[in-house]
N, C-alpha and C. Protein backbone atom coordinates (compact mmCIF):
# COMPACT_ATOMS: atom_id res chain seq x y z
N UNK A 1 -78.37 300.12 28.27
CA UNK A 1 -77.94 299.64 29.58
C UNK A 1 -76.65 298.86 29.42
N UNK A 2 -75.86 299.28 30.04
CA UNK A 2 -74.13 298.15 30.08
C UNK A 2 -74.39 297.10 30.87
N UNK A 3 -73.62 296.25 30.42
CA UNK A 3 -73.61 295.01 30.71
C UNK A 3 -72.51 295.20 32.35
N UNK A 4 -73.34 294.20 33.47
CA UNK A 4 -72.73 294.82 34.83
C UNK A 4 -72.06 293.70 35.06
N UNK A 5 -71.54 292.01 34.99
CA UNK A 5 -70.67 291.45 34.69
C UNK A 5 -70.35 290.39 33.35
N UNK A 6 -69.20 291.65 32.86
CA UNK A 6 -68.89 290.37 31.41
C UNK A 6 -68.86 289.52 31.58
N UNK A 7 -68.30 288.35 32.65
CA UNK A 7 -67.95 287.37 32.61
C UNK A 7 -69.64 286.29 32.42
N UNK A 8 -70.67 286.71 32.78
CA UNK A 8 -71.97 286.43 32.48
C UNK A 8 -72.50 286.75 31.02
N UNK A 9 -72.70 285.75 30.37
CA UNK A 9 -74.17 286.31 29.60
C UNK A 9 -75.14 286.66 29.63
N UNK A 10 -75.82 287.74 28.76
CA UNK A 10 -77.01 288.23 28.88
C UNK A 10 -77.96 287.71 28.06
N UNK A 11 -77.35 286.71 27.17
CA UNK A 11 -78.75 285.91 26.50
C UNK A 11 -79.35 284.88 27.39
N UNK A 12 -80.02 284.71 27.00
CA UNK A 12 -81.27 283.84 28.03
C UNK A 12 -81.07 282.48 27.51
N UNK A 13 -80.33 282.46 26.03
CA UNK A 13 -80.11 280.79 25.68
C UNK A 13 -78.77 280.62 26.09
N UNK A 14 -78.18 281.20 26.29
CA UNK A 14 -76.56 281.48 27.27
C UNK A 14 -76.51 280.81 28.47
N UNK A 15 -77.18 281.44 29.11
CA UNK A 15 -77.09 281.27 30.66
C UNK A 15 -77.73 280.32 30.99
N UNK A 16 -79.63 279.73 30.05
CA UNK A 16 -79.68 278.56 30.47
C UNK A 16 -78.61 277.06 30.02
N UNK A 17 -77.99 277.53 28.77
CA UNK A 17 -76.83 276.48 28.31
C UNK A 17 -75.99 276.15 29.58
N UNK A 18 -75.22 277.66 29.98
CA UNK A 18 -74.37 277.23 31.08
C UNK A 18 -74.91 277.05 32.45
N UNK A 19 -76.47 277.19 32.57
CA UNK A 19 -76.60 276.27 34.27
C UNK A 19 -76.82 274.96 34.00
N UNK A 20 -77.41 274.32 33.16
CA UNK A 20 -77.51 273.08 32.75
C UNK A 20 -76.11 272.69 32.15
N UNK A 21 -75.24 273.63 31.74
CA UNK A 21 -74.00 272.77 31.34
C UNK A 21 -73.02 272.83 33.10
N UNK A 22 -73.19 273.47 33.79
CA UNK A 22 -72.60 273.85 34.51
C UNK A 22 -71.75 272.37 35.32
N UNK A 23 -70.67 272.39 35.93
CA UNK A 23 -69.58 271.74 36.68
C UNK A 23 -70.17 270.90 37.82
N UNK A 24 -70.12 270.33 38.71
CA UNK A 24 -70.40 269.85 39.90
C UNK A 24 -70.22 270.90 41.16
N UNK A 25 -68.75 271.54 40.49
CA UNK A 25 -68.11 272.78 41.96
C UNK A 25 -69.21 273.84 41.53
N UNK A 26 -69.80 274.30 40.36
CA UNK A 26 -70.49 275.25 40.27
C UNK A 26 -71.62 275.03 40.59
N UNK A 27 -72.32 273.85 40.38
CA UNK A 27 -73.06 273.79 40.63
C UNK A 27 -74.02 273.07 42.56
N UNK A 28 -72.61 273.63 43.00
CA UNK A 28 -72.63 273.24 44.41
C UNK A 28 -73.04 275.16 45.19
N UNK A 29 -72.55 275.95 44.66
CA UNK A 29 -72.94 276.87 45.07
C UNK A 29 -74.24 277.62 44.60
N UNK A 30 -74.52 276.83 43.39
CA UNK A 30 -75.84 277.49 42.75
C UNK A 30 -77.16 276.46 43.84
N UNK A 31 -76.60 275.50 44.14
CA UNK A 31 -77.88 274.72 45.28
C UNK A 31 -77.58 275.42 46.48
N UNK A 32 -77.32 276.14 46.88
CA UNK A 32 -76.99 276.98 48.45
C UNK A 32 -78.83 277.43 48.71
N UNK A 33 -78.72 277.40 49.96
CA UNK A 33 -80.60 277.32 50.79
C UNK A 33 -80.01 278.23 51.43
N UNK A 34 -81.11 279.46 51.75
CA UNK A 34 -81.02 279.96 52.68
C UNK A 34 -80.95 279.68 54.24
N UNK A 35 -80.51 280.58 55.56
CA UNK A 35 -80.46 279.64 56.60
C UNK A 35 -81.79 280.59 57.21
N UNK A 36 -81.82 279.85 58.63
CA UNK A 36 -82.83 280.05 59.33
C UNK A 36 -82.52 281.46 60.30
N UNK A 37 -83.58 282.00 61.03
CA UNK A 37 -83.16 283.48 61.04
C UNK A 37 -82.30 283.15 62.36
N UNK A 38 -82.40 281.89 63.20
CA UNK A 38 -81.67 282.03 64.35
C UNK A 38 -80.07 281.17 64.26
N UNK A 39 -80.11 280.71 63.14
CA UNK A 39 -78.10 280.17 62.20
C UNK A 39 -77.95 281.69 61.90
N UNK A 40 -78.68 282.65 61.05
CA UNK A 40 -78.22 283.76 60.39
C UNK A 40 -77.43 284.99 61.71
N UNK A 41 -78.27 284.92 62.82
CA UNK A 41 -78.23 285.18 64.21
C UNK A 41 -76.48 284.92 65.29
N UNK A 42 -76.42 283.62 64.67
CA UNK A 42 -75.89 282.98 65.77
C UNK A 42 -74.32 283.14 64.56
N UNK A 43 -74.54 282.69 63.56
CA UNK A 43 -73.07 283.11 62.41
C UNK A 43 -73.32 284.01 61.84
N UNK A 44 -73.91 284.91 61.76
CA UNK A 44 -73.94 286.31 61.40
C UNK A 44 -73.51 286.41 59.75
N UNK A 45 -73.94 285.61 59.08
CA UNK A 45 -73.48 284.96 57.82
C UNK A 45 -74.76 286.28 57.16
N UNK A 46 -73.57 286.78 56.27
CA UNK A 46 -74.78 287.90 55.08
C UNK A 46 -74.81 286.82 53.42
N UNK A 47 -73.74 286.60 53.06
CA UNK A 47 -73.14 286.00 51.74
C UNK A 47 -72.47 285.02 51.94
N UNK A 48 -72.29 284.14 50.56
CA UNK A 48 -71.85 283.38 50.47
C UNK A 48 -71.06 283.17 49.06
N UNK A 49 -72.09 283.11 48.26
CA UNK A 49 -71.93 283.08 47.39
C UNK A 49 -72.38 284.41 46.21
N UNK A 50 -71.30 285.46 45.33
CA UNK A 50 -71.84 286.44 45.21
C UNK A 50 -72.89 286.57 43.39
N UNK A 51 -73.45 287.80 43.94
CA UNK A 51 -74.30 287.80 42.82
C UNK A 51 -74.68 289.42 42.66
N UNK A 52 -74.37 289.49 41.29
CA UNK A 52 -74.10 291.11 40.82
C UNK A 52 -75.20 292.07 41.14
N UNK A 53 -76.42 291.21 40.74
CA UNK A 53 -77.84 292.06 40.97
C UNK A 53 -77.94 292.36 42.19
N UNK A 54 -77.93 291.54 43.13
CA UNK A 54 -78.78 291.94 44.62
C UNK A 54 -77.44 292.50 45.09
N UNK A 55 -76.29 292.51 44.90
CA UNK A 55 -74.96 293.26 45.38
C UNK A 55 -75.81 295.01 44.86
N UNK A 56 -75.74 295.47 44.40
CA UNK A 56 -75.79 296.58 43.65
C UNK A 56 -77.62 296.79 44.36
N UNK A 57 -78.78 296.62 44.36
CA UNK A 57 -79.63 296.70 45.01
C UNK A 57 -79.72 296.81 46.34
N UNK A 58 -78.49 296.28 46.75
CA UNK A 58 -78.29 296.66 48.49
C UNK A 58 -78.81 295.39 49.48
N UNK A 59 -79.60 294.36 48.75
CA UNK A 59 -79.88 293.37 49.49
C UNK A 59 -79.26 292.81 49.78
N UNK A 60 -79.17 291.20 50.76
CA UNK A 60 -77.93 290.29 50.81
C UNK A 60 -78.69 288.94 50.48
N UNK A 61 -77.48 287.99 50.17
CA UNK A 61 -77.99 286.56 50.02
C UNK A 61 -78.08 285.93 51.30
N UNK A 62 -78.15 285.93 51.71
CA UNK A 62 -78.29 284.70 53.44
C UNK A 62 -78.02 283.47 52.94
N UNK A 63 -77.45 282.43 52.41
CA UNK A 63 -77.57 281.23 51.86
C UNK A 63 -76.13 281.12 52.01
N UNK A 64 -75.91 279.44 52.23
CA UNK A 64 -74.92 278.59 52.08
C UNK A 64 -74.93 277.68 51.49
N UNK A 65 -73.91 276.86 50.41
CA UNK A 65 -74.41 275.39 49.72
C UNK A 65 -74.83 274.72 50.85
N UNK A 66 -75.93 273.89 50.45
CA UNK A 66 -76.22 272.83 51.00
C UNK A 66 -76.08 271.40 51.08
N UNK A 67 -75.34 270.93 52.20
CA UNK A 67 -74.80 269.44 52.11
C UNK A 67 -76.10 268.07 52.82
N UNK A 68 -75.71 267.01 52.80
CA UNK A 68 -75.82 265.85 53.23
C UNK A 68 -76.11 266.14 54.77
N UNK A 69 -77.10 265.75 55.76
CA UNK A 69 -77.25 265.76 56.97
C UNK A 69 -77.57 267.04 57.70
N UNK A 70 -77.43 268.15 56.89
CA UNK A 70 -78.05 269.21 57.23
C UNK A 70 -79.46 268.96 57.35
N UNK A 71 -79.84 269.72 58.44
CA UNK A 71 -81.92 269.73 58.89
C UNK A 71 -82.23 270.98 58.45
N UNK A 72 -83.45 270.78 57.74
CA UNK A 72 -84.24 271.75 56.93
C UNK A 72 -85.68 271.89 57.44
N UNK A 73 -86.40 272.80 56.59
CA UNK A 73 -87.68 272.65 57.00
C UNK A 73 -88.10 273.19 55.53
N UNK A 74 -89.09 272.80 54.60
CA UNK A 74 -89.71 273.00 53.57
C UNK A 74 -90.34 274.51 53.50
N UNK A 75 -90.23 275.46 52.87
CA UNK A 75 -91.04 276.47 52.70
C UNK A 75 -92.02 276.56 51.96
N UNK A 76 -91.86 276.26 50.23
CA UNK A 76 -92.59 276.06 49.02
C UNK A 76 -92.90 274.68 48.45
N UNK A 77 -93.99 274.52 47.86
CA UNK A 77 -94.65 273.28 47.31
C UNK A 77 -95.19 272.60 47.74
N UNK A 78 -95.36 271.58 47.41
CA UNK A 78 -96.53 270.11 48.27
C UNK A 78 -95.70 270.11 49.30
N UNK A 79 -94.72 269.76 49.87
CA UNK A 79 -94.04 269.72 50.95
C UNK A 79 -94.22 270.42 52.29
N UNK A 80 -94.51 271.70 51.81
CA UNK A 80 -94.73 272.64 52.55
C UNK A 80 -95.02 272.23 54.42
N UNK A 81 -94.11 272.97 55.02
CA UNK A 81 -94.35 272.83 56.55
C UNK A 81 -93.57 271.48 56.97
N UNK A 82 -92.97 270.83 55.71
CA UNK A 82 -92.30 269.42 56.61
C UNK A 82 -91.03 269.63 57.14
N UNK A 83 -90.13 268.95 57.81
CA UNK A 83 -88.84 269.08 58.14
C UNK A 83 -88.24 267.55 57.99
N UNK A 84 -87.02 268.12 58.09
CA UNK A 84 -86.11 266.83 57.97
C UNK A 84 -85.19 266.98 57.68
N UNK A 85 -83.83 265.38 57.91
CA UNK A 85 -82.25 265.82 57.42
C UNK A 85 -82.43 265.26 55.71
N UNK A 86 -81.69 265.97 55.04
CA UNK A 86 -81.17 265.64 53.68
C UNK A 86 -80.37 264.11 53.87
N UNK A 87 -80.98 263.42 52.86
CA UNK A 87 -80.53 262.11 52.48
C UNK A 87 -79.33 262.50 51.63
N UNK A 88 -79.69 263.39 50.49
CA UNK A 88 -78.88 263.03 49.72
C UNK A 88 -79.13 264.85 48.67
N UNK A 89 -77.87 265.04 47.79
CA UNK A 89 -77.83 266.19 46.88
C UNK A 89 -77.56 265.61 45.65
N UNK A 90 -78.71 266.04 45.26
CA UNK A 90 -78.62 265.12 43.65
C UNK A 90 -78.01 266.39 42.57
N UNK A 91 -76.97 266.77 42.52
CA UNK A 91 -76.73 267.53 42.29
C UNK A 91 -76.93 267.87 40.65
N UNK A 92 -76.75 266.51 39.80
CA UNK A 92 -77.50 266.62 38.38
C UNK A 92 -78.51 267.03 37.88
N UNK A 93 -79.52 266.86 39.19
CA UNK A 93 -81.16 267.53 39.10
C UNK A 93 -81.00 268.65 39.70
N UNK A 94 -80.52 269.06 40.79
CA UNK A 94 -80.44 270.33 40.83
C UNK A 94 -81.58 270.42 41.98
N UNK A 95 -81.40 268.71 42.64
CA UNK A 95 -82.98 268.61 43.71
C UNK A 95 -82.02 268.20 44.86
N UNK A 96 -82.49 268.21 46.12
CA UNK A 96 -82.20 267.88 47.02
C UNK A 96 -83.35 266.33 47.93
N UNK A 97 -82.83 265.15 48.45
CA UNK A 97 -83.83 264.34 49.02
C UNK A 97 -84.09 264.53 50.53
N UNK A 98 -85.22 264.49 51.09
CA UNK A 98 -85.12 265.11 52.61
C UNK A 98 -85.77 263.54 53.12
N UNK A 99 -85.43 263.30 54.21
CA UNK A 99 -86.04 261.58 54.65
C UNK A 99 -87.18 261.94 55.01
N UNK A 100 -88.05 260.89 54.73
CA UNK A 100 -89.34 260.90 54.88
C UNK A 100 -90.32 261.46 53.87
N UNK A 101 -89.75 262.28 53.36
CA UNK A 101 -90.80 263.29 52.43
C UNK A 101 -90.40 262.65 50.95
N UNK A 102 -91.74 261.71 50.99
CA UNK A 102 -91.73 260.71 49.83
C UNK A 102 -93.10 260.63 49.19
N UNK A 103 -92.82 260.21 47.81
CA UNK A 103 -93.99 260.02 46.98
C UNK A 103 -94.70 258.77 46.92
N UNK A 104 -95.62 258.51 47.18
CA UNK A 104 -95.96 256.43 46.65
C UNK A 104 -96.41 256.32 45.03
N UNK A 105 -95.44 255.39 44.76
CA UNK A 105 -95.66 254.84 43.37
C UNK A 105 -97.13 253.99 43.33
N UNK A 106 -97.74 253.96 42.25
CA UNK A 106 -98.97 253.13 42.23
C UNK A 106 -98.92 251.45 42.43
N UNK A 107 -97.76 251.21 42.29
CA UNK A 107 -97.37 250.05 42.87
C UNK A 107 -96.82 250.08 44.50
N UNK A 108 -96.89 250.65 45.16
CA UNK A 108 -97.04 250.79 46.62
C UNK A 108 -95.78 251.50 46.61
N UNK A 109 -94.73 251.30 45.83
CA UNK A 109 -93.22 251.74 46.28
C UNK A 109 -93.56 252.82 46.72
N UNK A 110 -91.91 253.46 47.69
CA UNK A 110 -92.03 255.24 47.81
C UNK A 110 -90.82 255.83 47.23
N UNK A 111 -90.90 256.54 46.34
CA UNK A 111 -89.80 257.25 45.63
C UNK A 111 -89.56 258.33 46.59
N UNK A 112 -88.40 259.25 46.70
CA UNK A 112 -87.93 259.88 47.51
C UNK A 112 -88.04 261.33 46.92
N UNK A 113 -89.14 262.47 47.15
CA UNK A 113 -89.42 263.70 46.27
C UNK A 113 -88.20 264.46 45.69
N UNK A 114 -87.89 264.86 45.00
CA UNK A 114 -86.53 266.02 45.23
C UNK A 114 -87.36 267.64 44.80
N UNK A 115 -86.61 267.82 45.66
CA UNK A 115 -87.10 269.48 45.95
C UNK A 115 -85.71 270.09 45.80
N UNK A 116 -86.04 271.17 45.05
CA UNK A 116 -84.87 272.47 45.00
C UNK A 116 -84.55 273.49 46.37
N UNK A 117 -83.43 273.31 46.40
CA UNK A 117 -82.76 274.09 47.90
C UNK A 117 -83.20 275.29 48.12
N UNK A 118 -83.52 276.14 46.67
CA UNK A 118 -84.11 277.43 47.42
C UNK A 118 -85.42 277.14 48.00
N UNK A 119 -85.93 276.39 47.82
CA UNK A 119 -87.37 275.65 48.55
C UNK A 119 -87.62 275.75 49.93
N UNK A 120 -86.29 275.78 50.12
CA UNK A 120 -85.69 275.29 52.13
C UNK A 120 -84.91 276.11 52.91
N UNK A 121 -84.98 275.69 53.89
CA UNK A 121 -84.60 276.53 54.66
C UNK A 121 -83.67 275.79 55.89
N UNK A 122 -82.34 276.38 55.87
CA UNK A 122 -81.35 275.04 56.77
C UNK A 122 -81.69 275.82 58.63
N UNK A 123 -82.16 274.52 59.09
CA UNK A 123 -82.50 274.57 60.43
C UNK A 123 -81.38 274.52 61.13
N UNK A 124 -80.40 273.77 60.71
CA UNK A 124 -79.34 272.76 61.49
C UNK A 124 -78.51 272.40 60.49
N UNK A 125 -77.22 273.06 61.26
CA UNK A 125 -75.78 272.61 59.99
C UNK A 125 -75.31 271.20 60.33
N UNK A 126 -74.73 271.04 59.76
CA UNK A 126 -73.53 269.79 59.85
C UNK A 126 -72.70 270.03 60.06
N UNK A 127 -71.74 270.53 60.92
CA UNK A 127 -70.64 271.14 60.90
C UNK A 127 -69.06 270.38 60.90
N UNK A 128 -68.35 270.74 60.31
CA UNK A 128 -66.90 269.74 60.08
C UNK A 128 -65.67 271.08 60.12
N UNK A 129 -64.84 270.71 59.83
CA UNK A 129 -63.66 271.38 59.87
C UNK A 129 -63.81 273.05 58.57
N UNK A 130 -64.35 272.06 57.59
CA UNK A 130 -64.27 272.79 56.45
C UNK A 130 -65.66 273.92 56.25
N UNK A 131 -66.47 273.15 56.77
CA UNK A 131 -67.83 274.32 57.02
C UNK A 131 -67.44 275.28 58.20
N UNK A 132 -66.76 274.99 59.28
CA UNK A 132 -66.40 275.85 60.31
C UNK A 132 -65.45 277.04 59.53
N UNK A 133 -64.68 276.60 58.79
CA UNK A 133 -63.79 277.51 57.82
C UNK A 133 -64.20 278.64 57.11
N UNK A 134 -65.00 278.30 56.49
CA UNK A 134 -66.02 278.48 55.31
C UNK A 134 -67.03 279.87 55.86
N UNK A 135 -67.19 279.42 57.46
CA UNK A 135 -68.28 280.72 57.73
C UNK A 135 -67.14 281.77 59.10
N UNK A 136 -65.62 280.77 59.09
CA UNK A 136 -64.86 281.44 60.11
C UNK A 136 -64.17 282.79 58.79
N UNK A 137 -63.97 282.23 57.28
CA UNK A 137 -63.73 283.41 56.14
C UNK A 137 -64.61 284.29 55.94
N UNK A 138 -65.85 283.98 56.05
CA UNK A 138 -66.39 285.05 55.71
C UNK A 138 -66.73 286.22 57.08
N UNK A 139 -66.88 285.78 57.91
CA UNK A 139 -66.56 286.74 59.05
C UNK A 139 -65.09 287.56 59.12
N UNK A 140 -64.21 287.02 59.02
CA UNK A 140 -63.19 288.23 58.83
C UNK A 140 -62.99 288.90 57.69
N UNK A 141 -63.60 288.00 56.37
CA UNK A 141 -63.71 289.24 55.31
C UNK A 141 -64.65 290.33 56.07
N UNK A 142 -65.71 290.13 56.40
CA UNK A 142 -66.87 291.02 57.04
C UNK A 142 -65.98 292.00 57.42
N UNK A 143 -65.72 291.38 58.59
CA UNK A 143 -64.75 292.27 59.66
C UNK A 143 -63.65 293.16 58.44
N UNK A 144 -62.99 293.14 57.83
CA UNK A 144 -61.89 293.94 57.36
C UNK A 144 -63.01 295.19 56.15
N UNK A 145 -63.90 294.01 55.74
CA UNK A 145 -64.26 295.23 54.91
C UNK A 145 -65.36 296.33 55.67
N UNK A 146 -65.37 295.91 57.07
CA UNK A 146 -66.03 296.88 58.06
C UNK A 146 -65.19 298.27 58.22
N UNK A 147 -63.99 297.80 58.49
CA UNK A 147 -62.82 298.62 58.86
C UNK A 147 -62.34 299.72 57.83
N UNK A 148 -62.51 298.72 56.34
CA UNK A 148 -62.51 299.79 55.39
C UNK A 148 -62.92 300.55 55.15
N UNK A 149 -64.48 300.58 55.18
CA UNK A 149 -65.54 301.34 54.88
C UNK A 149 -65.43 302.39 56.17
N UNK A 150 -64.92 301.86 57.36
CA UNK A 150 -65.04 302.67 58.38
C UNK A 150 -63.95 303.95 58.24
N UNK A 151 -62.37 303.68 57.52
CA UNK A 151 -61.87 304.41 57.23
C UNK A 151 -62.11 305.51 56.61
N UNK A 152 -62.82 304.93 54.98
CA UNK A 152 -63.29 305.75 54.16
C UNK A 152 -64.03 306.93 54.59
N UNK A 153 -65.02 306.60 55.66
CA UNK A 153 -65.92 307.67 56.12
C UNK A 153 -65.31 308.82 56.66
N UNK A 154 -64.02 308.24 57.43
CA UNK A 154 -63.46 308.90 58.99
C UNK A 154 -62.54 310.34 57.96
């Protein structure tokens, strides 16, 4: 079987080296949550961030990084069924904090759970200049590589 991008490794002590060694910028798109089916609806968002396997399988990613003040709703784990805005992206852990959804220490404290973004599901963006950007690019990539493909056929 050939290798389908060099720029990846295919060892398994490789790739976990480089997600744990990985950048802050890289590792801002590797925390991307999928969105909810009526954001996916309303921005018509397929990708974001790309990935060789499910490109070539025909599936799409639905996901955007996930920031600060975005509203979620829990899919997987003890959490399950809660909602809430993100406190905070701990981006070293590779967890996200959602308010409210906390642990109690045996000394009464409440530590704040962190849960991983593919966990979640974004209800509600935050929207700023640069997120408006972000999903205003990928719609006209959409759009042009519609046109292409539309050529090709014609």
């Amino acid at each position: 079987m050939t290798k389908i991008n060099s720029a990846l490794h295919s060892s398994r002590r490789k790739s976990r080296k480089a997600h744990y060694d990985a950048p802050s910028s890289v590792r801002r798109t590797i925390m991307s949550a999928p969105l909810s089916k009526e954001l996916r609806e309303k921005y018509n968002v397929r990708t974001l961030r790309f990935c060789a396997r499910r490109q070539i399988n025909g599936s799409q990613v639905r996901s955007i990084p996930i920031r600060k003040d975005d509203e979620v709703l829990i899919v997987r784990g003890s959490a399950k069924g809660r909602e809430g805005k993100i406190t905070s992206v701990y981006r070293l852990k590779y967890v996200v904090h959602i308010e409210r959804v906390v642990k109690e220490k045996s000394s009464g404290q409440s530590v704040p759970l962190g849960i991983h973004p593919s966990n979640v599901v974004i209800t509600k963006l935050k929207l700023d200049k640069d997120r408006e950007n972000i999903l205003e690019r990928i719609k006209t990539g959409r759009e042009i590589k519609k046109k292409l493909s539309g050529k090709d056929k014609a």
